[in-house]
PDB file of N, CA and C in Angstrom:
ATOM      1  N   UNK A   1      13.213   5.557 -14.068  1.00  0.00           N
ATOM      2  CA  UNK A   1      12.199   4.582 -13.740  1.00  0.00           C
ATOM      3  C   UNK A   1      12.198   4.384 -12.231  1.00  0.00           C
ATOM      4  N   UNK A   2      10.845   4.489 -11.557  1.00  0.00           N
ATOM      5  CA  UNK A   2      11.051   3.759 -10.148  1.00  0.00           C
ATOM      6  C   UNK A   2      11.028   2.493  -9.787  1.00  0.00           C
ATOM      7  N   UNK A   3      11.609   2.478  -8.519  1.00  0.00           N
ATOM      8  CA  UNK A   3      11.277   0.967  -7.765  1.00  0.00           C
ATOM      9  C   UNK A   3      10.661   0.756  -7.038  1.00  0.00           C
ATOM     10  N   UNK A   4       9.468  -0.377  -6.839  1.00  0.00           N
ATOM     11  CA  UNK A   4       8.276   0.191  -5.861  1.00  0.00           C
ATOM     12  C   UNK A   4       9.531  -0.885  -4.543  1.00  0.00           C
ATOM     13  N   UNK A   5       8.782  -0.669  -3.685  1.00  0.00           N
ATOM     14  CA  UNK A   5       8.861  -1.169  -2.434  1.00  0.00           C
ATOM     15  C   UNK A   5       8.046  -2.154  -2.580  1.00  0.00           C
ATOM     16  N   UNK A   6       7.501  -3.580  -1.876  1.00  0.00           N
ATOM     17  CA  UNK A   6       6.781  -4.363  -1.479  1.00  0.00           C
ATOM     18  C   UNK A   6       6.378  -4.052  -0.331  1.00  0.00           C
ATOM     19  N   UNK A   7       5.249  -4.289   0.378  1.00  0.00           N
ATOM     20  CA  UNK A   7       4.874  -4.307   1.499  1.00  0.00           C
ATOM     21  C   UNK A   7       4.279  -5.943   1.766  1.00  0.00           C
ATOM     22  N   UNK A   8       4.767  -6.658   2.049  1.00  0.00           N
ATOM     23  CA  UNK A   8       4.139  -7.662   2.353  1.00  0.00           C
ATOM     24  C   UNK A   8       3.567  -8.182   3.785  1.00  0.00           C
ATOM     25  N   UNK A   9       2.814  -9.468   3.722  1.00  0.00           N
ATOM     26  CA  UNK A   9       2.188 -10.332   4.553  1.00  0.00           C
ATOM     27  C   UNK A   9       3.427 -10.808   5.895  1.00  0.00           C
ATOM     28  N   UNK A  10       2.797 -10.106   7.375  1.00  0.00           N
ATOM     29  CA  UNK A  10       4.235 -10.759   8.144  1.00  0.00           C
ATOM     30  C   UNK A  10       3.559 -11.945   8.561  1.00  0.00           C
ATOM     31  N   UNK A  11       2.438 -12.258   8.562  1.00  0.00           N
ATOM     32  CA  UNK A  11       1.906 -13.035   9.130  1.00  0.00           C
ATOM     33  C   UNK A  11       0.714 -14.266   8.161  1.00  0.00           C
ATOM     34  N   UNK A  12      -0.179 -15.325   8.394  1.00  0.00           N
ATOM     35  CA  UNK A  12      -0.917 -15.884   7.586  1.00  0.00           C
ATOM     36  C   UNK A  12      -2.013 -15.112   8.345  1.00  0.00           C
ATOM     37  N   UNK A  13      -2.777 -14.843   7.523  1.00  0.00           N
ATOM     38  CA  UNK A  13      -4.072 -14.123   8.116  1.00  0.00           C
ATOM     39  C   UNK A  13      -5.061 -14.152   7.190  1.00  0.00           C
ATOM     40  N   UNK A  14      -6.124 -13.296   7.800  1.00  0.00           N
ATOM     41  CA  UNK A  14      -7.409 -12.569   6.814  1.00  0.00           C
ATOM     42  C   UNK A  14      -6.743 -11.553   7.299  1.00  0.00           C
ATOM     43  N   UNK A  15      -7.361 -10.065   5.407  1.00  0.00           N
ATOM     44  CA  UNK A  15      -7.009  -8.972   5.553  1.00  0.00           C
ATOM     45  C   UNK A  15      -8.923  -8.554   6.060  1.00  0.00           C
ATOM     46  N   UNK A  16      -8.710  -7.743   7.066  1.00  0.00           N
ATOM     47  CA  UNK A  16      -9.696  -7.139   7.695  1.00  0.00           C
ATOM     48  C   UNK A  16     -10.211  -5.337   7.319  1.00  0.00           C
ATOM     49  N   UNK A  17      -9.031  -4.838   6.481  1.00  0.00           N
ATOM     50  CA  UNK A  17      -8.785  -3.275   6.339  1.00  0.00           C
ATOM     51  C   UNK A  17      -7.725  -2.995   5.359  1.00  0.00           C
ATOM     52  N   UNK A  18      -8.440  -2.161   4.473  1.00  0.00           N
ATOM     53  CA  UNK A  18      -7.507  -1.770   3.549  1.00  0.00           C
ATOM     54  C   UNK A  18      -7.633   0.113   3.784  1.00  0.00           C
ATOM     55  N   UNK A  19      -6.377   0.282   4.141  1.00  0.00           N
ATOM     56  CA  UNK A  19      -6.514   1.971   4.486  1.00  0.00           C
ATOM     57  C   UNK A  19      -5.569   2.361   3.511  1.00  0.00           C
ATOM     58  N   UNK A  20      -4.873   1.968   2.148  1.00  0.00           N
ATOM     59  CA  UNK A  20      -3.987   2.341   1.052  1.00  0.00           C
ATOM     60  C   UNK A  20      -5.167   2.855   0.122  1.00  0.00           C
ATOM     61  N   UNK A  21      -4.922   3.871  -0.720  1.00  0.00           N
ATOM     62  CA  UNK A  21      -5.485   3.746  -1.515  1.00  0.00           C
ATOM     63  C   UNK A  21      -4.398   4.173  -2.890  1.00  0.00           C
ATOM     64  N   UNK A  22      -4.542   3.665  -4.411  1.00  0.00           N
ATOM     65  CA  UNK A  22      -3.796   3.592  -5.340  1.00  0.00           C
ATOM     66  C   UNK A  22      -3.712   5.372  -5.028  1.00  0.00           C
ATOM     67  N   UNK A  23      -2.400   5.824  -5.661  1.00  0.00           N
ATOM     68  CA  UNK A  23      -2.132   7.484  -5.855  1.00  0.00           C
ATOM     69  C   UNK A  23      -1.841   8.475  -4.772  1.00  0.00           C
ATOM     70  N   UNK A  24      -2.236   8.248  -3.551  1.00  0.00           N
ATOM     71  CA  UNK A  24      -1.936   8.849  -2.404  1.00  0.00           C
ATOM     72  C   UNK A  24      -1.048   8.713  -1.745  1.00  0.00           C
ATOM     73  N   UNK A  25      -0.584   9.839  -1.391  1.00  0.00           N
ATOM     74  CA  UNK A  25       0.800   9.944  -0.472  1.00  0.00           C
ATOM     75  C   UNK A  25       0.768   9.175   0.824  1.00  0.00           C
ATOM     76  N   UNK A  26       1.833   8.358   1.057  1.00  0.00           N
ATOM     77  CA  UNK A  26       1.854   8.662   2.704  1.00  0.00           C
ATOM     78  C   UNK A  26       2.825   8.388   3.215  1.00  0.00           C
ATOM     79  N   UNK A  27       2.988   8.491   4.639  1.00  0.00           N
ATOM     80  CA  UNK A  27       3.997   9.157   5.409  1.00  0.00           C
ATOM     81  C   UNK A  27       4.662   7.482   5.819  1.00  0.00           C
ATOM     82  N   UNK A  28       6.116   7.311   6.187  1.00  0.00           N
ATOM     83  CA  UNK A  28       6.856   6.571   6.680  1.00  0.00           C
ATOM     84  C   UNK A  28       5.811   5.932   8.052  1.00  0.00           C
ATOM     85  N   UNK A  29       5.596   4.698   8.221  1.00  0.00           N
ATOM     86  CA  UNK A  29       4.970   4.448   9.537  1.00  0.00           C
ATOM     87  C   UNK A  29       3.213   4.202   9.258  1.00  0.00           C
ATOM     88  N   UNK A  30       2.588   4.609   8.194  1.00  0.00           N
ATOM     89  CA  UNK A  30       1.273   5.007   7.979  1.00  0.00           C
ATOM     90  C   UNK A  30       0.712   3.594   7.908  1.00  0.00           C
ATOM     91  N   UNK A  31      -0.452   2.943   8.464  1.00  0.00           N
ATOM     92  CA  UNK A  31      -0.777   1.916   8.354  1.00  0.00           C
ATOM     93  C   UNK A  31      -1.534   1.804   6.580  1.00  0.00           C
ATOM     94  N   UNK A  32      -1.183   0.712   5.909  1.00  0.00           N
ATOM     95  CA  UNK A  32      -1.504   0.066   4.756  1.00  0.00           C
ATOM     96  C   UNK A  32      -2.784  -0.654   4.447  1.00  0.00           C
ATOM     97  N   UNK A  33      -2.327  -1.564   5.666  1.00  0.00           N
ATOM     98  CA  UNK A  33      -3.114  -2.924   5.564  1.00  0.00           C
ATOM     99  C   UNK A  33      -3.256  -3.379   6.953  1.00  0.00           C
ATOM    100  N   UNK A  34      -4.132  -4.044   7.008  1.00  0.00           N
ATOM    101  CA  UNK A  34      -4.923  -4.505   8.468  1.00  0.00           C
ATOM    102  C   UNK A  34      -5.076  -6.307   8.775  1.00  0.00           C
ATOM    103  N   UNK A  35      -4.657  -7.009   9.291  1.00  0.00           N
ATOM    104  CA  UNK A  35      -4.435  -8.549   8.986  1.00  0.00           C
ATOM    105  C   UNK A  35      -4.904  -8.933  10.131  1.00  0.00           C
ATOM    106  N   UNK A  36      -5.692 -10.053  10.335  1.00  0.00           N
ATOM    107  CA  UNK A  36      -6.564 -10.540  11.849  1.00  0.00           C
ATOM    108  C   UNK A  36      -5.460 -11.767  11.761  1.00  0.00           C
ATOM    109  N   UNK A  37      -4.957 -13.035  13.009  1.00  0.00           N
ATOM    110  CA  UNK A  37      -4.273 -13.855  12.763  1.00  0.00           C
ATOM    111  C   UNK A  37      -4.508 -14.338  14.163  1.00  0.00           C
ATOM    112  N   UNK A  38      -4.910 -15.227  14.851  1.00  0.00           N
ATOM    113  CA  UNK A  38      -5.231 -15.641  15.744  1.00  0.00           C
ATOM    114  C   UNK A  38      -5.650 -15.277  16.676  1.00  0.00           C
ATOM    115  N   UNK A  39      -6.506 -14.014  16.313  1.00  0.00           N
ATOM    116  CA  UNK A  39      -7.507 -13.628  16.745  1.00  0.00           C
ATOM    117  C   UNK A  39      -6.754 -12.011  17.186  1.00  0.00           C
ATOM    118  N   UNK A  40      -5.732 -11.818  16.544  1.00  0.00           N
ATOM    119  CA  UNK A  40      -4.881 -11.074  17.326  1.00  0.00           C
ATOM    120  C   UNK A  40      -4.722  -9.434  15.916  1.00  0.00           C
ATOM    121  N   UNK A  41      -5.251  -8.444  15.926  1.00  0.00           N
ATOM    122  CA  UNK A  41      -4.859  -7.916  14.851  1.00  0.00           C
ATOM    123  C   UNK A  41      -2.975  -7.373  14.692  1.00  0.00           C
ATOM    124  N   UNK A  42      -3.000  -7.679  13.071  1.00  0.00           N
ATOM    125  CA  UNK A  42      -1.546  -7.061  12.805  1.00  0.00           C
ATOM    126  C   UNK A  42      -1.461  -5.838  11.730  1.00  0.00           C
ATOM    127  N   UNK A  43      -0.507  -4.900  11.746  1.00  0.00           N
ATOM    128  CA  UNK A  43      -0.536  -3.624  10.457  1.00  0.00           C
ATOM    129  C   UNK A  43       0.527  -4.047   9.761  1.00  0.00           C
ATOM    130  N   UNK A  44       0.186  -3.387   8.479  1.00  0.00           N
ATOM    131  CA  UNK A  44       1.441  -3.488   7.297  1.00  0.00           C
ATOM    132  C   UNK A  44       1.501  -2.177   7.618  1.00  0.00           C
ATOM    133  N   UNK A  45       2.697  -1.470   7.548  1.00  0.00           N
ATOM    134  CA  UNK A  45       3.142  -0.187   7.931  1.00  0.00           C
ATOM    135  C   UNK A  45       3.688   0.620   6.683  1.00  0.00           C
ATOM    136  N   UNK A  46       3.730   1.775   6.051  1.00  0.00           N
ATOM    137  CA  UNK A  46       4.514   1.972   5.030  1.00  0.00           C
ATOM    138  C   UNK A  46       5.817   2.185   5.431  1.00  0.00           C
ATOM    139  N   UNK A  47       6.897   1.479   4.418  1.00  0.00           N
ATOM    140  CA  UNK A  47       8.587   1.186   4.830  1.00  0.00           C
ATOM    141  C   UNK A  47       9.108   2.775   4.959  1.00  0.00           C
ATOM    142  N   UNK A  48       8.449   3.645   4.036  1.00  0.00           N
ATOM    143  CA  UNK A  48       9.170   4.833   3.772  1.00  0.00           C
ATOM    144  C   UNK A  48       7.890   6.056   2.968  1.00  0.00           C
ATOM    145  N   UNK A  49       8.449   7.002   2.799  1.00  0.00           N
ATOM    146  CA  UNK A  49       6.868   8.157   2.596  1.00  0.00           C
ATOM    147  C   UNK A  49       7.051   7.680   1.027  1.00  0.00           C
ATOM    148  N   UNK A  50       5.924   7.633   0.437  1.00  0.00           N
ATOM    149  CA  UNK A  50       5.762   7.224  -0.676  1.00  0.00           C
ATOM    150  C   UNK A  50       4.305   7.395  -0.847  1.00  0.00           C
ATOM    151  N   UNK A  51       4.252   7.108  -2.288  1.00  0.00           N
ATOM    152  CA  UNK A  51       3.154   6.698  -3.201  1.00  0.00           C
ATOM    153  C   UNK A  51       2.525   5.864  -3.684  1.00  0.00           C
ATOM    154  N   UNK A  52       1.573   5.021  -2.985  1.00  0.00           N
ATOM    155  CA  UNK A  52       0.668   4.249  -3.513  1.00  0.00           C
ATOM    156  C   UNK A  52       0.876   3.505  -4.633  1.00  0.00           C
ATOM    157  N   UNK A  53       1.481   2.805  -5.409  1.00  0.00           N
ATOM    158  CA  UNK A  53       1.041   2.156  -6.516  1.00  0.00           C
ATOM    159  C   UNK A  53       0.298   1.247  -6.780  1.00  0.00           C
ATOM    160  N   UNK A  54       0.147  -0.052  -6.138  1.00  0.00           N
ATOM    161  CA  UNK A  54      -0.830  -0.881  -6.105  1.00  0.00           C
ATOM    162  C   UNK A  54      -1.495  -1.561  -5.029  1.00  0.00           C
ATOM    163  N   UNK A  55      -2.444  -2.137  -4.736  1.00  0.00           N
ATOM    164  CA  UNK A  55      -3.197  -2.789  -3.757  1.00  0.00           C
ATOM    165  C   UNK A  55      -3.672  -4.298  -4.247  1.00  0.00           C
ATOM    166  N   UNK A  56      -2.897  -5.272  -3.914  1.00  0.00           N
ATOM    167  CA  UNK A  56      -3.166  -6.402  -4.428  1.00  0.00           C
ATOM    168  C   UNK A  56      -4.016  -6.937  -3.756  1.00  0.00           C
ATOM    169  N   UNK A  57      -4.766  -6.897  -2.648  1.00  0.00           N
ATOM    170  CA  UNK A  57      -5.521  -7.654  -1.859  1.00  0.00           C
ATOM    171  C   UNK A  57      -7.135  -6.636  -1.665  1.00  0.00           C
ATOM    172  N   UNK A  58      -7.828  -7.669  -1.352  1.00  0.00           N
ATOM    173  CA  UNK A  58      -9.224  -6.768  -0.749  1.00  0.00           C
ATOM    174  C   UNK A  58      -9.147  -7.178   0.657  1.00  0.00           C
ATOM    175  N   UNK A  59     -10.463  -6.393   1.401  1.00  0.00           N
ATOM    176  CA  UNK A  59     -10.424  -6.875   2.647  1.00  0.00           C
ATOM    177  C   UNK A  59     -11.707  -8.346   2.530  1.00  0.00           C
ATOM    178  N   UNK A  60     -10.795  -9.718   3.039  1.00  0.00           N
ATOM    179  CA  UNK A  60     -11.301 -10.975   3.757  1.00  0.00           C
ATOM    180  C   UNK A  60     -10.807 -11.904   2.779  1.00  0.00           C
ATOM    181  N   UNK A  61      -9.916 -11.320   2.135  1.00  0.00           N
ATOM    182  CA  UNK A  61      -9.079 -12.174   1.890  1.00  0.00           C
ATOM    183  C   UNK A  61      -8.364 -12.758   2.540  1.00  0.00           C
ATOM    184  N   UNK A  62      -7.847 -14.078   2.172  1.00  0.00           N
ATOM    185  CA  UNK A  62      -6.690 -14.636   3.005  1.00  0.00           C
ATOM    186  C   UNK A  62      -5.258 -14.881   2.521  1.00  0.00           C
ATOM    187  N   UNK A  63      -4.545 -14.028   3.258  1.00  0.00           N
ATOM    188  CA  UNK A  63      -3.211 -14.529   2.452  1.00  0.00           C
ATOM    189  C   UNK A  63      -2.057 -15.096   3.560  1.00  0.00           C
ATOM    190  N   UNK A  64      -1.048 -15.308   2.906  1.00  0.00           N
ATOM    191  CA  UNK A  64       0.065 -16.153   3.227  1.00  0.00           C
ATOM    192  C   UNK A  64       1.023 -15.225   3.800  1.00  0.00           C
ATOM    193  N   UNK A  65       2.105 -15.689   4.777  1.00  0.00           N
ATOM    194  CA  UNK A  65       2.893 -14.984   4.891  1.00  0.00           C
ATOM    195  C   UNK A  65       3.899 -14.236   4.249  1.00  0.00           C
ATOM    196  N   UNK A  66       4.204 -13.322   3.371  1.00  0.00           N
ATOM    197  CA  UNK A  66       5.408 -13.330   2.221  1.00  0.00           C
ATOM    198  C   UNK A  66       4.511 -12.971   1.102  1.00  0.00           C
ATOM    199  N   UNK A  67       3.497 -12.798   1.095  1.00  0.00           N
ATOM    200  CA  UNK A  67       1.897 -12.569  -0.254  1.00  0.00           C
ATOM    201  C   UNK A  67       2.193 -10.834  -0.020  1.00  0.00           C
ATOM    202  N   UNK A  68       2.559 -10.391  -1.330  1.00  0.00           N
ATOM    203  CA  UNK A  68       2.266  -8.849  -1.550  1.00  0.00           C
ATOM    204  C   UNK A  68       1.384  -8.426  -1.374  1.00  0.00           C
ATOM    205  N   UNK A  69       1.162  -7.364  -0.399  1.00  0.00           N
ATOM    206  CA  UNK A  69      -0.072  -6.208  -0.104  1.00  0.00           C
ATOM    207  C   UNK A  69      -0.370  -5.412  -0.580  1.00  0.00           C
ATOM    208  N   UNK A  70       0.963  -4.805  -1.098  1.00  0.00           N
ATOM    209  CA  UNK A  70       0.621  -3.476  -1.432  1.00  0.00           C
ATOM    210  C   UNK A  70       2.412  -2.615  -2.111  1.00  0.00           C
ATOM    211  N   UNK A  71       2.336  -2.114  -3.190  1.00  0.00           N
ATOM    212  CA  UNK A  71       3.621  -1.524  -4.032  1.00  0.00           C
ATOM    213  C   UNK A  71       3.543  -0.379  -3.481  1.00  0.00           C
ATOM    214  N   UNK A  72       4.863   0.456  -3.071  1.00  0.00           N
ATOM    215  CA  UNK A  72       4.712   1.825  -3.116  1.00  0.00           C
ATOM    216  C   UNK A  72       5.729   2.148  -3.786  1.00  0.00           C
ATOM    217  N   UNK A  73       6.107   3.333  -3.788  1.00  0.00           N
ATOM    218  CA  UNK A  73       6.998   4.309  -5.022  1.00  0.00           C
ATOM    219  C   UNK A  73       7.483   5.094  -3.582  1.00  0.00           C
ATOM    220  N   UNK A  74       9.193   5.021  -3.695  1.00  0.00           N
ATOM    221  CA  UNK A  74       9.646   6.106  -2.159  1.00  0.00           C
ATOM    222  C   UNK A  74       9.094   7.398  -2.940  1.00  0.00           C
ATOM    223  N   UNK A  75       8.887   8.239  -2.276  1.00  0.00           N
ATOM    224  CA  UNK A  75       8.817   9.701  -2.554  1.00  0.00           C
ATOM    225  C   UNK A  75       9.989  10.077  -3.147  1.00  0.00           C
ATOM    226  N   UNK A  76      10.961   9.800  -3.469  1.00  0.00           N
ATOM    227  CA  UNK A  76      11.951  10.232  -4.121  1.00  0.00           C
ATOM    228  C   UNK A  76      11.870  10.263  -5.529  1.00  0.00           C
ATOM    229  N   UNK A  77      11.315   8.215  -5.649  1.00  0.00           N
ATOM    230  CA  UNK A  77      10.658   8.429  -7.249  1.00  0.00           C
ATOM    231  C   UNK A  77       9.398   8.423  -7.256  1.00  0.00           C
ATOM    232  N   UNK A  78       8.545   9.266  -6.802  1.00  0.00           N
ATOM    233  CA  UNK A  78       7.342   9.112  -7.002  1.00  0.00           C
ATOM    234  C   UNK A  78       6.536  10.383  -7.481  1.00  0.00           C
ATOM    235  N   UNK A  79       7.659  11.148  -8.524  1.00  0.00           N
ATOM    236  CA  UNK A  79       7.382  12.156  -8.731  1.00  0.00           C
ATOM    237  C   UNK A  79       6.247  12.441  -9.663  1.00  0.00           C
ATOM    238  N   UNK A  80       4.957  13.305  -8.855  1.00  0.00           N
ATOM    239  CA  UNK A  80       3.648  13.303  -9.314  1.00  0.00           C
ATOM    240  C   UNK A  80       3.475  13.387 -10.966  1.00  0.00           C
ATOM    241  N   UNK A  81       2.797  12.683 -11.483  1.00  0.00           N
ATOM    242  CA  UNK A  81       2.786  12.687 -12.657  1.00  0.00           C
ATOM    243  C   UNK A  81       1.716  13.770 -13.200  1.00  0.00           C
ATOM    244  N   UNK A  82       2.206  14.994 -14.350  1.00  0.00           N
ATOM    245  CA  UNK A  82       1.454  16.044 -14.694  1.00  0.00           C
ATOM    246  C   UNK A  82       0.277  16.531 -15.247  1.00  0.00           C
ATOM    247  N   UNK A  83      -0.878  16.815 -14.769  1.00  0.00           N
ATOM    248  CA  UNK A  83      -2.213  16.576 -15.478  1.00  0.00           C
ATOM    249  C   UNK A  83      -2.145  17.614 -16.602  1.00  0.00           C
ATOM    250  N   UNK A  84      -3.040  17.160 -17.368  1.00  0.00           N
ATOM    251  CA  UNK A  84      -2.871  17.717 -18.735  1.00  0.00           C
ATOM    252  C   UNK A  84      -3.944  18.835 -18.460  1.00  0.00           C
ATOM    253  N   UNK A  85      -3.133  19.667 -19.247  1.00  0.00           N
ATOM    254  CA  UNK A  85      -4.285  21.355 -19.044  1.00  0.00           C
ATOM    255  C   UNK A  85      -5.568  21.560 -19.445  1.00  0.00           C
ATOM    256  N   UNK A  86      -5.831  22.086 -18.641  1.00  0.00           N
ATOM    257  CA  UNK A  86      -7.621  22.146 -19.019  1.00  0.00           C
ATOM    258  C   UNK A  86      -8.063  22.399 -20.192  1.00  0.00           C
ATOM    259  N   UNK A  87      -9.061  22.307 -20.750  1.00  0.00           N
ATOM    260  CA  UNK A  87      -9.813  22.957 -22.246  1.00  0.00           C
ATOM    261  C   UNK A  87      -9.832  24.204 -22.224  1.00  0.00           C
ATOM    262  N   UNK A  88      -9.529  24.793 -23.219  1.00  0.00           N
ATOM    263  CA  UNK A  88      -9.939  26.946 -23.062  1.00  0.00           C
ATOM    264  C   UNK A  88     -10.782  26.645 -24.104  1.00  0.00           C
ATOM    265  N   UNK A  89     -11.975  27.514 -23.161  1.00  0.00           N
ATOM    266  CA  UNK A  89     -13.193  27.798 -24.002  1.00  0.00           C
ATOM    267  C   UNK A  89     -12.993  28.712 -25.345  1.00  0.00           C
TER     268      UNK A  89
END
């Protein structure tokens, strides 16, 4: 079973940008999430290369400091799950 990561809120803000999307890879450092806060923009960064699992916020929302952004899966457990084989005609 994996463990997602949290990415949370460092700041109280509006979210302005959502650049996660559920299922996609990304790299250690990759911006997440986009937060405006006194006029000043801030990024949620991904902690580690991973996989997407959830996106709890839209963009203009407002959340709190410590408010989940966004789940990821490290790449370690985020091993792609197998699509089922095509139809043979």
């Amino acid at each position: 079973m994996s463990s997602l990561v949290d990415h949370r809120a460092s700041v109280q803000g509006a979210v302005t940008a959502i650049e996660a999307e559920v299922g996609v890879r990304v790299c250690r450092g990759a911006v997440l999430v986009r937060l405006e806060s006194m006029k000043m923009e801030f990024t949620v960064e991904a902690q580690a290369d991973g996989v997407v699992r959830a996106v709890h916020v839209q963009r203009g929302d407002a959340v709190d400091e410590g408010d989940v952004l966004v789940d990821l899966a490290p790449l370690a457990d985020a091993a792609p799950q197998a699509a089922a084989p095509a139809p043979r005609a």
